[in-house]
Protein backbone atom coordinates (compact mmCIF):
# COMPACT_ATOMS: atom_id res chain seq x y z
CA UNK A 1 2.18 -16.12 0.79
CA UNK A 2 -0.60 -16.51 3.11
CA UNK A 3 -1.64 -13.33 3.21
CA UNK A 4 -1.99 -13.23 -0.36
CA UNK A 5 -4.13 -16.73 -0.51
CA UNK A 6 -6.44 -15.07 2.43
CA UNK A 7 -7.19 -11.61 0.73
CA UNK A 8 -7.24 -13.71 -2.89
CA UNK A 9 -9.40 -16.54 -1.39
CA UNK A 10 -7.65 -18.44 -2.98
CA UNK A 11 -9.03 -21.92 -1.76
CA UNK A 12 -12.36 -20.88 -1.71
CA UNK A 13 -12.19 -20.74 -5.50
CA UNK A 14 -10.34 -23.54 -6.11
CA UNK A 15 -7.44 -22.53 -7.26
CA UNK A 16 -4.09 -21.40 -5.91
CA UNK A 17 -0.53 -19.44 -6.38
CA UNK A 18 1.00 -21.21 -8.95
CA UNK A 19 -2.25 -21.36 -11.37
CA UNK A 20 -2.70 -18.06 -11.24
CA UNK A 21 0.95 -17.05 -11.75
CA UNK A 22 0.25 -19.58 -15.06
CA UNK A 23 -3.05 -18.02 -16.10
CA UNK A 24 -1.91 -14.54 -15.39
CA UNK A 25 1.34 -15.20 -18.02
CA UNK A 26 -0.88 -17.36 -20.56
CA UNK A 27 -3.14 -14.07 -20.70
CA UNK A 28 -0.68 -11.58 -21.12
CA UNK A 29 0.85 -13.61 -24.09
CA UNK A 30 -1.91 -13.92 -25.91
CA UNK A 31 -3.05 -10.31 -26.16
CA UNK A 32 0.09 -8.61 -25.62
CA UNK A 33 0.01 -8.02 -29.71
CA UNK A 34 -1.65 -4.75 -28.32
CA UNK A 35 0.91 -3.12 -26.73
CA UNK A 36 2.50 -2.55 -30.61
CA UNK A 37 -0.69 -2.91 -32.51
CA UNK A 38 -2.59 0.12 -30.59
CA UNK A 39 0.15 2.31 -31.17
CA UNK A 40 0.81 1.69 -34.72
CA UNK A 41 -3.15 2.38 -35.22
CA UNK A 42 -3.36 5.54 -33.17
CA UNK A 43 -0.09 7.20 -34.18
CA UNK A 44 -1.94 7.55 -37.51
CA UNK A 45 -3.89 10.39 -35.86
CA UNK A 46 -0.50 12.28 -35.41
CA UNK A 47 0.14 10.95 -31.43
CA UNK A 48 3.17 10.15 -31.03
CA UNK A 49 4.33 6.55 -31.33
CA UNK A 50 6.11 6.16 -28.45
CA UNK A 51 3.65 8.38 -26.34
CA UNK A 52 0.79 5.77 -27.14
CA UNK A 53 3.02 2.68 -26.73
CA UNK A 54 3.83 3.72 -23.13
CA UNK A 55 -0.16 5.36 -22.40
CA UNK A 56 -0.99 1.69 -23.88
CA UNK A 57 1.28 -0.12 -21.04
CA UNK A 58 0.85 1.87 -18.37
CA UNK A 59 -3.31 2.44 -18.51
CA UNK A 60 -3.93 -1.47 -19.43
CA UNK A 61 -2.03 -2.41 -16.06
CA UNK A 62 -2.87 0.35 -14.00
CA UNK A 63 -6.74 -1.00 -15.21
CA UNK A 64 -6.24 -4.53 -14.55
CA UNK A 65 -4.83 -4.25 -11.74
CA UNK A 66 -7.52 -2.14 -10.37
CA UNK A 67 -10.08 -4.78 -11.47
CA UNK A 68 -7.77 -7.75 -10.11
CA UNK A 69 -7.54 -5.87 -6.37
CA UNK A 70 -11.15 -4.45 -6.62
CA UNK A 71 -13.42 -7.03 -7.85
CA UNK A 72 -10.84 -10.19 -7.18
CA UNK A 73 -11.79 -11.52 -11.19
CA UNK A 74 -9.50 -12.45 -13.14
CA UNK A 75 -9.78 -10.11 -16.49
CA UNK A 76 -7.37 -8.27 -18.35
CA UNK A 77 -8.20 -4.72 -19.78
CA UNK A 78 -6.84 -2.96 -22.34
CA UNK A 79 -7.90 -0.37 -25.59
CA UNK A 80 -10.20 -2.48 -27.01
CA UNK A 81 -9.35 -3.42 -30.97
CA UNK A 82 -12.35 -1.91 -33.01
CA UNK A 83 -12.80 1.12 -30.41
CA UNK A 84 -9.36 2.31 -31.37
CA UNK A 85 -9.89 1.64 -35.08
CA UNK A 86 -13.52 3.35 -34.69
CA UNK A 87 -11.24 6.23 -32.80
CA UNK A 88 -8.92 6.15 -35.54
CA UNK A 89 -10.41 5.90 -39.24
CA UNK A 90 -13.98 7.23 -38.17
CA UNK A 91 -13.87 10.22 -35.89
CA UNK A 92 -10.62 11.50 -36.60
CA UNK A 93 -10.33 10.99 -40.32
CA UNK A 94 -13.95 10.50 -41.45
CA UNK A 95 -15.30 13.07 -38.84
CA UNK A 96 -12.62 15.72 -38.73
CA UNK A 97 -11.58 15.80 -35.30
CA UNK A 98 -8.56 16.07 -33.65
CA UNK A 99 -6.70 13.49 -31.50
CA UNK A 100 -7.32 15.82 -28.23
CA UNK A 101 -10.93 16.10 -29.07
CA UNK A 102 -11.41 12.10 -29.69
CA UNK A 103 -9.29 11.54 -25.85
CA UNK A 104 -11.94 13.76 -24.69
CA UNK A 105 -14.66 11.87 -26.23
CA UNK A 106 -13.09 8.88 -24.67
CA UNK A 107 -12.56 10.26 -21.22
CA UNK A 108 -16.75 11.24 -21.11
CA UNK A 109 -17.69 8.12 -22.43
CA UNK A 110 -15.45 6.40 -19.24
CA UNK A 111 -17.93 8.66 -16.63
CA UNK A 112 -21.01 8.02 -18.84
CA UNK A 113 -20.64 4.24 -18.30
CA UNK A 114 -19.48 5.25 -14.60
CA UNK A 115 -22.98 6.60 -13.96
CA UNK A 116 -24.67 4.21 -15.52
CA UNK A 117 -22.66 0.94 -13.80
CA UNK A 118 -23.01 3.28 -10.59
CA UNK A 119 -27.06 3.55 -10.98
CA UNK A 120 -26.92 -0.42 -11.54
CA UNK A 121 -28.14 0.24 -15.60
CA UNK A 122 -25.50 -2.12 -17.06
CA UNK A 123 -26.67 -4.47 -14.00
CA UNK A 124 -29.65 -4.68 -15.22
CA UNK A 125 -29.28 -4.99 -18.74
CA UNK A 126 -27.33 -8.21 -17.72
CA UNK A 127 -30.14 -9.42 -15.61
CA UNK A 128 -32.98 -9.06 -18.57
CA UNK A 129 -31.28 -11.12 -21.04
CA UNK A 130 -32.74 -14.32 -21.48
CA UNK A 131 -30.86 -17.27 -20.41
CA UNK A 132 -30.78 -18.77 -23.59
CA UNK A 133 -29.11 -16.09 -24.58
CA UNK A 134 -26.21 -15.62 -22.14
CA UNK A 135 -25.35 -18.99 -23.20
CA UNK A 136 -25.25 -18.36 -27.04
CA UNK A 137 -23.06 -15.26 -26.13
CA UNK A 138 -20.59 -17.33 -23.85
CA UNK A 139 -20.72 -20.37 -27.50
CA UNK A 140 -19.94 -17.31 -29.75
CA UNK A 141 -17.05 -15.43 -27.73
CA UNK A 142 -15.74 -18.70 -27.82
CA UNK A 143 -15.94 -18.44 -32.00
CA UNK A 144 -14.99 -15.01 -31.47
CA UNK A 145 -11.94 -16.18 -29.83
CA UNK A 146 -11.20 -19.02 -32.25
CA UNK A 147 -11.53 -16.83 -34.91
CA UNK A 148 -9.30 -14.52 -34.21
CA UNK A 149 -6.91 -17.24 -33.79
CA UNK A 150 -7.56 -19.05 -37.03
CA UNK A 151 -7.04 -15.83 -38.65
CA UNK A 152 -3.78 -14.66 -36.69
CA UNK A 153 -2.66 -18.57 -37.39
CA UNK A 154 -2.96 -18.43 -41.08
CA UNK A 155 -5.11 -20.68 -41.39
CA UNK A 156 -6.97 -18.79 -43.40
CA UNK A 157 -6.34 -16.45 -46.84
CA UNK A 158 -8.83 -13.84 -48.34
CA UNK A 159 -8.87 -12.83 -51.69
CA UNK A 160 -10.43 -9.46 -53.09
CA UNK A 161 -10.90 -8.39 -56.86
CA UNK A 162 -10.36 -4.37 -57.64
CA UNK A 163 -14.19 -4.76 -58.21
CA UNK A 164 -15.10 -5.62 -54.86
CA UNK A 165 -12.97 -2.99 -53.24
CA UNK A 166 -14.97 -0.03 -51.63
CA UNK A 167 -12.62 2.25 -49.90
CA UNK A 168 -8.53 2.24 -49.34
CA UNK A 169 -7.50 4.76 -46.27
CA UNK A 170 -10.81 4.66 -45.04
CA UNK A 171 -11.43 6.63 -48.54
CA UNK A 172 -13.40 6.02 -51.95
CA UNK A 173 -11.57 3.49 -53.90
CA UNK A 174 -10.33 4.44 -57.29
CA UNK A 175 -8.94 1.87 -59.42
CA UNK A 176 -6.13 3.85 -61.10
CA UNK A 177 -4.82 5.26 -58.07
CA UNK A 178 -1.24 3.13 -57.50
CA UNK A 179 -0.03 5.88 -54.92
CA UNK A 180 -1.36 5.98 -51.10
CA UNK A 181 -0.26 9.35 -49.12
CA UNK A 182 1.79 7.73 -45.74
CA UNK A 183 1.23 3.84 -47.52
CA UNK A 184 -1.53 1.51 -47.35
CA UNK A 185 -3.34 1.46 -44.07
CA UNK A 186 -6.73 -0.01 -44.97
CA UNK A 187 -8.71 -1.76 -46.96
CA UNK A 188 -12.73 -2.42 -47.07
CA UNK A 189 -13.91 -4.59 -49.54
CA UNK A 190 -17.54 -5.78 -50.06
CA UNK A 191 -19.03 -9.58 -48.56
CA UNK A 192 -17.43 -10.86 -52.15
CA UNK A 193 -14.29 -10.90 -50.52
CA UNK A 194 -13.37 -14.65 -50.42
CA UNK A 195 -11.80 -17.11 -47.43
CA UNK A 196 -10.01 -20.23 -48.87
CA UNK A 197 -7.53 -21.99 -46.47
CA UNK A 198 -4.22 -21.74 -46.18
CA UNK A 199 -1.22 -23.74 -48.21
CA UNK A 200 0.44 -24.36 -44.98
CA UNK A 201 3.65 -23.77 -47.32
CA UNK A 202 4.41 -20.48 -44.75
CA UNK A 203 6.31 -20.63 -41.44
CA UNK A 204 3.66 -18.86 -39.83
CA UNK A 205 0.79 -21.60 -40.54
CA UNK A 206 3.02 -24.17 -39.53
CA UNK A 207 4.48 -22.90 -36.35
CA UNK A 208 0.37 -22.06 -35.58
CA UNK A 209 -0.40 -26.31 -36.74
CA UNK A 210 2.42 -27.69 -34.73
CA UNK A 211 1.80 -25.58 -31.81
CA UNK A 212 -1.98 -26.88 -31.89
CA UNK A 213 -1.06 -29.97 -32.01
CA UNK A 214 1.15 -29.71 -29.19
CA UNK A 215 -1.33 -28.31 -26.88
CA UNK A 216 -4.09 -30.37 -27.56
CA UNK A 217 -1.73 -33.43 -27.13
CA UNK A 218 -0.66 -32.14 -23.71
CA UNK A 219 -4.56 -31.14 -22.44
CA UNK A 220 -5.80 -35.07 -23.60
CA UNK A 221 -2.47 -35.96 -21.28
CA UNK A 222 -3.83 -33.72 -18.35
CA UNK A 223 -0.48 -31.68 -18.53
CA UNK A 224 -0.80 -28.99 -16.25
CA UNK A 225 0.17 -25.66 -17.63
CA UNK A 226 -0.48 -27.26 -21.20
CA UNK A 227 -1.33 -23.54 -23.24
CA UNK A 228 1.65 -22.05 -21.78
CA UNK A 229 3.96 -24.38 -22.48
CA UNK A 230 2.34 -24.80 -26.21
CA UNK A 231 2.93 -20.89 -26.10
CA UNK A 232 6.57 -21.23 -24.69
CA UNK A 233 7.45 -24.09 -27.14
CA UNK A 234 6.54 -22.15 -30.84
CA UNK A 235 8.46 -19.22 -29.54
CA UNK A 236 11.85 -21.16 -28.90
CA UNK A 237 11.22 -23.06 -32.08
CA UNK A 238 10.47 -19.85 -33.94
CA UNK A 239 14.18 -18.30 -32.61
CA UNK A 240 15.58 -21.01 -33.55
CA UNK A 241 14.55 -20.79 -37.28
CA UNK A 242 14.57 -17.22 -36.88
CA UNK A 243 17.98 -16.00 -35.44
CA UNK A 244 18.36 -13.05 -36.73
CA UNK A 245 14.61 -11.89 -35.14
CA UNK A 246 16.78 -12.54 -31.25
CA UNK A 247 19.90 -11.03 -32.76
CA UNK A 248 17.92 -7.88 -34.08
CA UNK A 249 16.10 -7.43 -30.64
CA UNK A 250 17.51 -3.69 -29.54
CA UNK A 251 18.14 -3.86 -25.71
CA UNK A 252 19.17 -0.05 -25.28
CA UNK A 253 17.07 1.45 -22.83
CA UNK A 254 18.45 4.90 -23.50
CA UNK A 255 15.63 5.98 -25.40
CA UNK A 256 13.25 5.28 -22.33
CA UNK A 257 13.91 9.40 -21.29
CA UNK A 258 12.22 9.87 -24.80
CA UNK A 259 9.23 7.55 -24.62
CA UNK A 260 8.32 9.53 -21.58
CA UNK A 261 8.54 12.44 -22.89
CA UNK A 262 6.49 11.71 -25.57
CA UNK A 263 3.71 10.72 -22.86
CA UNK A 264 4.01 13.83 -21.76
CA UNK A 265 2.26 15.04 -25.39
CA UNK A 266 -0.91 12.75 -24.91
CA UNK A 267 -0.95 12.55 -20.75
CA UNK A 268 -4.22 15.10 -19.83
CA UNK A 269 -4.58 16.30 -23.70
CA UNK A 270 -7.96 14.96 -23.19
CA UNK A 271 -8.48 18.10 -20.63
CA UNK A 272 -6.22 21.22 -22.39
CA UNK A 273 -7.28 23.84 -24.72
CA UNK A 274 -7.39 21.15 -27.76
CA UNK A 275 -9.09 18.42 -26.25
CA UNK A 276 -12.29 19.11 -24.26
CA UNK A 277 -12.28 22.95 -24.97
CA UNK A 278 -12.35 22.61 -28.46
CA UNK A 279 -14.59 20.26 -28.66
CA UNK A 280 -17.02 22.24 -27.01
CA UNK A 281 -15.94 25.54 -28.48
CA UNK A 282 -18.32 25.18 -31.51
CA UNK A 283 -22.35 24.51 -30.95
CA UNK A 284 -23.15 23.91 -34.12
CA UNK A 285 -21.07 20.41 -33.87
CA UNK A 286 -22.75 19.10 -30.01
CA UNK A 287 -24.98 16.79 -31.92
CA UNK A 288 -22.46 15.43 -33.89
CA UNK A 289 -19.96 15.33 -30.55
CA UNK A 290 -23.08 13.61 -28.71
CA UNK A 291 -23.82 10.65 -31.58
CA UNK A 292 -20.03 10.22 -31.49
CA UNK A 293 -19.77 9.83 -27.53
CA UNK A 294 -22.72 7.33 -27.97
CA UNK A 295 -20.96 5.35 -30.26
CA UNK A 296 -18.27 4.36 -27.81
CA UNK A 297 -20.18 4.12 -25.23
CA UNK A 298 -22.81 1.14 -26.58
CA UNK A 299 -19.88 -0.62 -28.26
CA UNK A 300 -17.93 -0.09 -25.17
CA UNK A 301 -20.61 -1.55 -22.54
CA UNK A 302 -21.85 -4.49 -24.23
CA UNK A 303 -18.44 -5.67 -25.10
CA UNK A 304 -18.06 -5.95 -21.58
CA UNK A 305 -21.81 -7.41 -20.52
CA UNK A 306 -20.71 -10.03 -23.36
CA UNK A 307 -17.02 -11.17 -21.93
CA UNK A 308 -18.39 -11.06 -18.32
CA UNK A 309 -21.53 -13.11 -18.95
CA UNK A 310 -20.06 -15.09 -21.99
CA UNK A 311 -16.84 -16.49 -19.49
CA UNK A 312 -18.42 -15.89 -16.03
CA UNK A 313 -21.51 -18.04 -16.35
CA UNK A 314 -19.04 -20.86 -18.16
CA UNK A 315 -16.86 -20.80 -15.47
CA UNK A 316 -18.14 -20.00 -12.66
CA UNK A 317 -16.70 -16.80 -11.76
CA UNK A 318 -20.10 -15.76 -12.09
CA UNK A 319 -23.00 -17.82 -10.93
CA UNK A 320 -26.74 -17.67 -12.06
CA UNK A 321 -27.50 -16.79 -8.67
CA UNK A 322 -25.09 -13.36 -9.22
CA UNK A 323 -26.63 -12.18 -11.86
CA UNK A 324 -30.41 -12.92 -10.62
CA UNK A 325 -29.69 -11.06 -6.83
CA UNK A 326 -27.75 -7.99 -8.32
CA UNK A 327 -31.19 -6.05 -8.69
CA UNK A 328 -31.47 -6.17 -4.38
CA UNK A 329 -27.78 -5.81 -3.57
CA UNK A 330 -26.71 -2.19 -2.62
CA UNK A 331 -23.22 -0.43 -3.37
CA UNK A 332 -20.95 -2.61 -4.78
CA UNK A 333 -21.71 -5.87 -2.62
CA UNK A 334 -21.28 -8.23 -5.28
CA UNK A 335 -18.58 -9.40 -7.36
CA UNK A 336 -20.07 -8.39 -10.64
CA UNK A 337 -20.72 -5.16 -9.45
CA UNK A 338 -17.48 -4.88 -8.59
CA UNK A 339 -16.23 -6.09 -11.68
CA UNK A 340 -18.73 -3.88 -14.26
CA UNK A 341 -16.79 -1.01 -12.10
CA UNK A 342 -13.56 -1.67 -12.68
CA UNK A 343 -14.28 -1.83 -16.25
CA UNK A 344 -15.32 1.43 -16.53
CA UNK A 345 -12.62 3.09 -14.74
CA UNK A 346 -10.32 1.57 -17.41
CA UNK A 347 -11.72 3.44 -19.94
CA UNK A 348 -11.37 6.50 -18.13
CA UNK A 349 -7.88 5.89 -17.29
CA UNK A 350 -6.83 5.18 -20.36
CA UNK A 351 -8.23 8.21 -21.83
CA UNK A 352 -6.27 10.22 -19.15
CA UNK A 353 -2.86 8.84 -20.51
CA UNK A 354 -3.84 9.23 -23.82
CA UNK A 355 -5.84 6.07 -25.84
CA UNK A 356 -8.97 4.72 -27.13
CA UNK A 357 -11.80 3.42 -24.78
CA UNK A 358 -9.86 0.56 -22.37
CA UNK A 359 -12.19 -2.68 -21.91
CA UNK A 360 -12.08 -6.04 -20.81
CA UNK A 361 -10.30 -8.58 -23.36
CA UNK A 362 -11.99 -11.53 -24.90
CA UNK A 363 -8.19 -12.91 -24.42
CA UNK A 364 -8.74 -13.15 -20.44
CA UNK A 365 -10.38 -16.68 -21.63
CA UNK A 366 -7.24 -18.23 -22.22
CA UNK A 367 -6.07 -17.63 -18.23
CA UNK A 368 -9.78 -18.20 -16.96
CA UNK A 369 -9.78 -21.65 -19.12
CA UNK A 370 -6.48 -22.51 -17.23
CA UNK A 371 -7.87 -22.46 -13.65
CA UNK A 372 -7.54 -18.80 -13.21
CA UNK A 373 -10.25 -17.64 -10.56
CA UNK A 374 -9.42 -14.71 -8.92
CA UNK A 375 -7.68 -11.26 -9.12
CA UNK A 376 -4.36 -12.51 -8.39
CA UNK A 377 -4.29 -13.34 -12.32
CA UNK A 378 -5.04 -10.00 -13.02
CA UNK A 379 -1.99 -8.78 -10.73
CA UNK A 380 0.26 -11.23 -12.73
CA UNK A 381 -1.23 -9.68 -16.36
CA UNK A 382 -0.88 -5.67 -14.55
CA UNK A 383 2.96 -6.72 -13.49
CA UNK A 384 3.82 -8.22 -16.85
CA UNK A 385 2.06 -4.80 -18.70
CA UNK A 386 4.75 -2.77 -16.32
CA UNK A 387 7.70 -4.87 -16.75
CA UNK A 388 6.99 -4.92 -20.88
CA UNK A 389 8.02 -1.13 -20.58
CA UNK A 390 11.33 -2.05 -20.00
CA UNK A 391 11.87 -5.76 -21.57
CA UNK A 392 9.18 -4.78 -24.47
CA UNK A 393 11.98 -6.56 -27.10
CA UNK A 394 11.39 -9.70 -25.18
CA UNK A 395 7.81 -9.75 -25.49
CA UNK A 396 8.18 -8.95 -29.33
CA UNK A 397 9.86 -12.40 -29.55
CA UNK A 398 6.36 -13.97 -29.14
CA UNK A 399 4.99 -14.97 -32.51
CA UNK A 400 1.21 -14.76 -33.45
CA UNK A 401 1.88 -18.01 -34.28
CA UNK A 402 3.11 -19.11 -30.96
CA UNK A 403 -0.40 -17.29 -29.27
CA UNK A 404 -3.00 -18.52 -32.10
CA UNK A 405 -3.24 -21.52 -31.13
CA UNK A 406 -4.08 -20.94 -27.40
CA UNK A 407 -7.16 -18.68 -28.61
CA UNK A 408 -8.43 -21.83 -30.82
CA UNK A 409 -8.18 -24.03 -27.99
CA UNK A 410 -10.15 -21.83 -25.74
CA UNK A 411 -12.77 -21.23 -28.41
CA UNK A 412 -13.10 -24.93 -28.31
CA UNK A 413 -13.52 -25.03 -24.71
CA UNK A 414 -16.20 -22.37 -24.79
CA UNK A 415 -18.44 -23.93 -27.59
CA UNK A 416 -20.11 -26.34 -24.55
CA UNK A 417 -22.35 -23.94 -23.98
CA UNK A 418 -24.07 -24.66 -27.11
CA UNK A 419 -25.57 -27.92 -25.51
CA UNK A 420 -27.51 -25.65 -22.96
CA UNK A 421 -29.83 -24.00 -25.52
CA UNK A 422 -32.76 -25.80 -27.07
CA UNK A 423 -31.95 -26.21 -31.06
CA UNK A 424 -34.98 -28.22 -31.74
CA UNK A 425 -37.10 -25.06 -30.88
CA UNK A 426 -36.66 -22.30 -33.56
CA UNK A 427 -38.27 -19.50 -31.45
CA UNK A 428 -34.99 -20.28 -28.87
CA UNK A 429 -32.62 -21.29 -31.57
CA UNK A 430 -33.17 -18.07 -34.04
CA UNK A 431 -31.36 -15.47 -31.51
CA UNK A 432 -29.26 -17.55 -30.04
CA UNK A 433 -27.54 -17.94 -33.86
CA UNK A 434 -27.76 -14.90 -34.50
CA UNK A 435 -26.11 -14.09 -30.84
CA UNK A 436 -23.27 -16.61 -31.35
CA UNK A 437 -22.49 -16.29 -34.70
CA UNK A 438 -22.06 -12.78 -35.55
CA UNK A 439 -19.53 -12.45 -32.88
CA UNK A 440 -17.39 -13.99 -35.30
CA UNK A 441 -18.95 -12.41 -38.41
CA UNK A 442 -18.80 -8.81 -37.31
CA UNK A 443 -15.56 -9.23 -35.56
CA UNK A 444 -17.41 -7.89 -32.79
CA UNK A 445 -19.01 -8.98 -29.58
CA UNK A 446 -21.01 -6.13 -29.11
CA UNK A 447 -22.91 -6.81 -32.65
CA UNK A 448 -23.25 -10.11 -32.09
CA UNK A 449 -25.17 -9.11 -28.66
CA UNK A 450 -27.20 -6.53 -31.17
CA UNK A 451 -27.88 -9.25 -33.67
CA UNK A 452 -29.27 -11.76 -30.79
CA UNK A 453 -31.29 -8.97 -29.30
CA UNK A 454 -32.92 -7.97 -32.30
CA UNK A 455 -34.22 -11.07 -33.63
CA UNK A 456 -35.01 -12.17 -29.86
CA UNK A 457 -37.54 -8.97 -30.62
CA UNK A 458 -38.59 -10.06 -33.54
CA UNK A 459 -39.70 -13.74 -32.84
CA UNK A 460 -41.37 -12.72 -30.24
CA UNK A 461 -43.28 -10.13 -31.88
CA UNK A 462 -44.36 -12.76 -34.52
CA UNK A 463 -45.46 -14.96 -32.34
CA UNK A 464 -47.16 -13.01 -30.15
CA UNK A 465 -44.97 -12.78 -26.89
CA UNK A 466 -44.02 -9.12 -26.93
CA UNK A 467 -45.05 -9.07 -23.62
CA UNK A 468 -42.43 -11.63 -22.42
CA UNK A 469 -40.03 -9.30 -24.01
CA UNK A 470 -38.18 -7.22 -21.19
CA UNK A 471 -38.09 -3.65 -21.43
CA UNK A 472 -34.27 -3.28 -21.34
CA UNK A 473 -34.13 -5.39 -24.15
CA UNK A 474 -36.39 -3.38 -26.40
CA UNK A 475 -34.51 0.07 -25.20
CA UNK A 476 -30.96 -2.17 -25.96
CA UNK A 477 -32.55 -3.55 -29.46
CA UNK A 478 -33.79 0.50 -30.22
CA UNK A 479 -30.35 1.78 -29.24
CA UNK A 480 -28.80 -0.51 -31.62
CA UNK A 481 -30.56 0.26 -34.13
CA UNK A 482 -29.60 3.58 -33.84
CA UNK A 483 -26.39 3.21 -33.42
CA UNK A 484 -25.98 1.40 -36.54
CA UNK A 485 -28.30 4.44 -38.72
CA UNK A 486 -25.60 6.83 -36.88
CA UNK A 487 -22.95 4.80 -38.14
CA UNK A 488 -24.18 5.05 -41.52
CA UNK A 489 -24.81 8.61 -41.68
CA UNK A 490 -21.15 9.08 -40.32
């Protein structure tokens, strides 16, 4: 136990065994909806189910692991929700390539963002962003967060008319079409589409309202522990209404042999004759291959820069003094450096097993907001992936309902940020809006970065102060741009 407090530092952050062992769980809980989700959106491509579930599992602990022993932070990794629907609906349905060729895609993307954390690029995109910035970027993953629980709560309803309905199966919608080829996948709908709030006459909204309840009751107590238990709680209660979910659970670990096996199909298929081979077999497609690539890649790295800066400047994992000295450290001396690394190698890694782009997880919040400090919460999170390949039908016990809740609270936690950035000024308060609040818009912290950046550009253009504008963030603002008009044209 020492040891592991000495190479942790432990003390030296402030925290110790027992927190971390908490944070680590709370963590896992909350975003292990991935290890079924990411599957059942990939095997639409025609990878096998189990093949994915297992790639999922083993590449999101092998990554956070590596992060947790590496850079001693404590972040969880995993293929990031979005990437894998962008991997998914766009270039494999939309864009006509195989599964192979979009793992190959995935795996240059990971050394891409390797070269460019190496050559300290994503350092210093970090470093150029206004400070009134990082702070609307930490408030709005925190209504990223809380948005995502709202939503997975029930909290919320939307309702669509056949009007406002654009494409079904990532295809044009037709009205008199009542029959969908493998089901109904998707839906896209136009900004008509309406939120109203929920009846609370479901099970899930009212497991999701008690468990709130119950956990902000325990944090205004000082409980210790308080999301976890909250977490722990709404699970037993929703067995206990639910019976038949604990009686159905299938504990047969005979088909384990198979599940492997099925790795076998996507493990390396990034590297064979129909992943990177074929993708560079016909020259007539490179730019297309090369806009595609890109795509990843700037979703994939400012996801990141938005997590690490968003929960490291909160908390302290990362201090100001970090991010303004990482421009005259060499290597990987510093923590963040260290961290931006591990990152990248997730993506990589994951694209070697066979899945979409790995990143770090909005969802490490909820451990980070419980007194998790160091890498020893990421070794909890990496042992809990490994052990879900065997007790998987445990972890599908958990209810969204019993893991909502924890994502509101944290959202609430990470809204103080807010009081750091100068409302009363509009040339301040424009970006940092747009920065927070289209997180939660876009569903996406990389276009809430893109929305901030932008109009950072803008106001200071109008008013003058292009000058004070760095040039990262004109280059970031440009790319953006583009990678929006290639999004469109795709």
């Amino acid at each position: 136990m020492k040891k592991i407090e000495e190479f942790f530092h432990l003390k030296e952050n402030g925290t110790n065994f027992s927190t971390e062992l908490i944070a680590g769980l709370s963590t896992f809980f909350a975003m292990s909806y991935i290890i079924f989700v990411n599957p059942g959106i990939l095997s639409q491509t025609g990878m096998p189910y189990q093949g994915v579930f297992l790639a999922t599992v083993i590449s999101s602990g092998l990554a956070t692991l590596f992060i947790g022993l590496f850079a001693n932070v404590p972040y969880a990794l995993a293929p990031g929700m979005g990437l894998n629907a962008f991997f998914t609906y766009t270039v494999v349905f939309s864009l006509g390539f195989t599964w192979q060729e979009a793992l190959a895609m995935v795996f240059i993307c990971g050394l891409f963002n390797i070269l460019i954390t190496v050559t300290k690029f994503r350092q210093l995109i970090i470093k150029a962003i206004p400070e009134s910035l990082q702070h609307a970027i930490g408030a709005g993953i925190g209504l990223f967060v809380a948005y995502i629980g709202v939503k997975n709560a029930g909290f919320i309803n939307f309702t669509t008319e056949a009007a406002n309905i654009t494409a079904v199966n990532n295809q044009p919608f037709d009205a008199a079409q009542t029959t969908y080829e493998g089901g109904l996948l998707s839906i896209n709908s136009t900004g008509a589409t309406l939120p109203s709030i929920s009846s609370f006459t479901d099970q899930t909204s009212l497991l999701a309202l008690f468990g709130l309840l119950l956990i902000i009751i325990l944090l205004l107590k000082n409980v210790k522990g308080a999301i976890l238990i909250g977490i722990l709680v709404v699970t037993a209660v929703h067995l206990v209404l639910n019976p038949e979910a604990l009686a159905a659970v299938n504990f047969d670990q005979s088909g384990l042999g198979a599940s492997f096996g099925e790795l076998g199909q996507t493990f390396g298929a990034a590297f064979g004759q129909e992943g990177l081979i074929s993708l560079f077999s016909d020259p007539s497609r490179y730019p297309l291959v090369i806009m595609t690539i890109f795509a990843f890649s700037l979703s994939d790295v400012f996801d990141t820069i938005g997590t690490f800066i968003g929960t490291g400047r909160a908390s302290g994992i990362f201090s100001k003094e970090d991010i303004e000295n990482m421009d005259k450290s060499s290597g990987m001396s510093t923590k963040l450096d260290k961290a931006l690394f591990g990152d990248v190698v997730g993506t990589s890694l994951g694209a070697i097993f066979g899945t979409s782009n790995t990143t770090v997880y909005a969802e490490s919040t909820v451990g980070i907001s419980l007194g998790g400090r160091t890498g020893l919460t990421s070794v909890f999170i990496a042992i809990a992936f490994f052990l879900s390949i065997f007790i998987a039908p445990f972890v599908g016990l958990v209810p969204s309902a019993a893991t909502a809740p924890a994502l509101i609270i944290v959202g609430i936690m990470m809204m103080s940020s807010l009081k750091e950035i100068d409302w009363t000024s509009l040339e301040v308060a424009v970006p940092a809006f747009f920065a927070s609040v289209f997180m939660a818009y876009a569903y996406s912290i990389s276009y809430g970065i893109a929305a901030g950046f932008i109009t950072y550009v803008i106001v200071k253009v109008t008013l003058g102060k292009a000058k004070e504008v760095h040039p990262i963030i004109w280059v970031s603002s440009f790319l953006f741009l583009l990678n929006f008009i290639i999004l469109a044209v795709l």
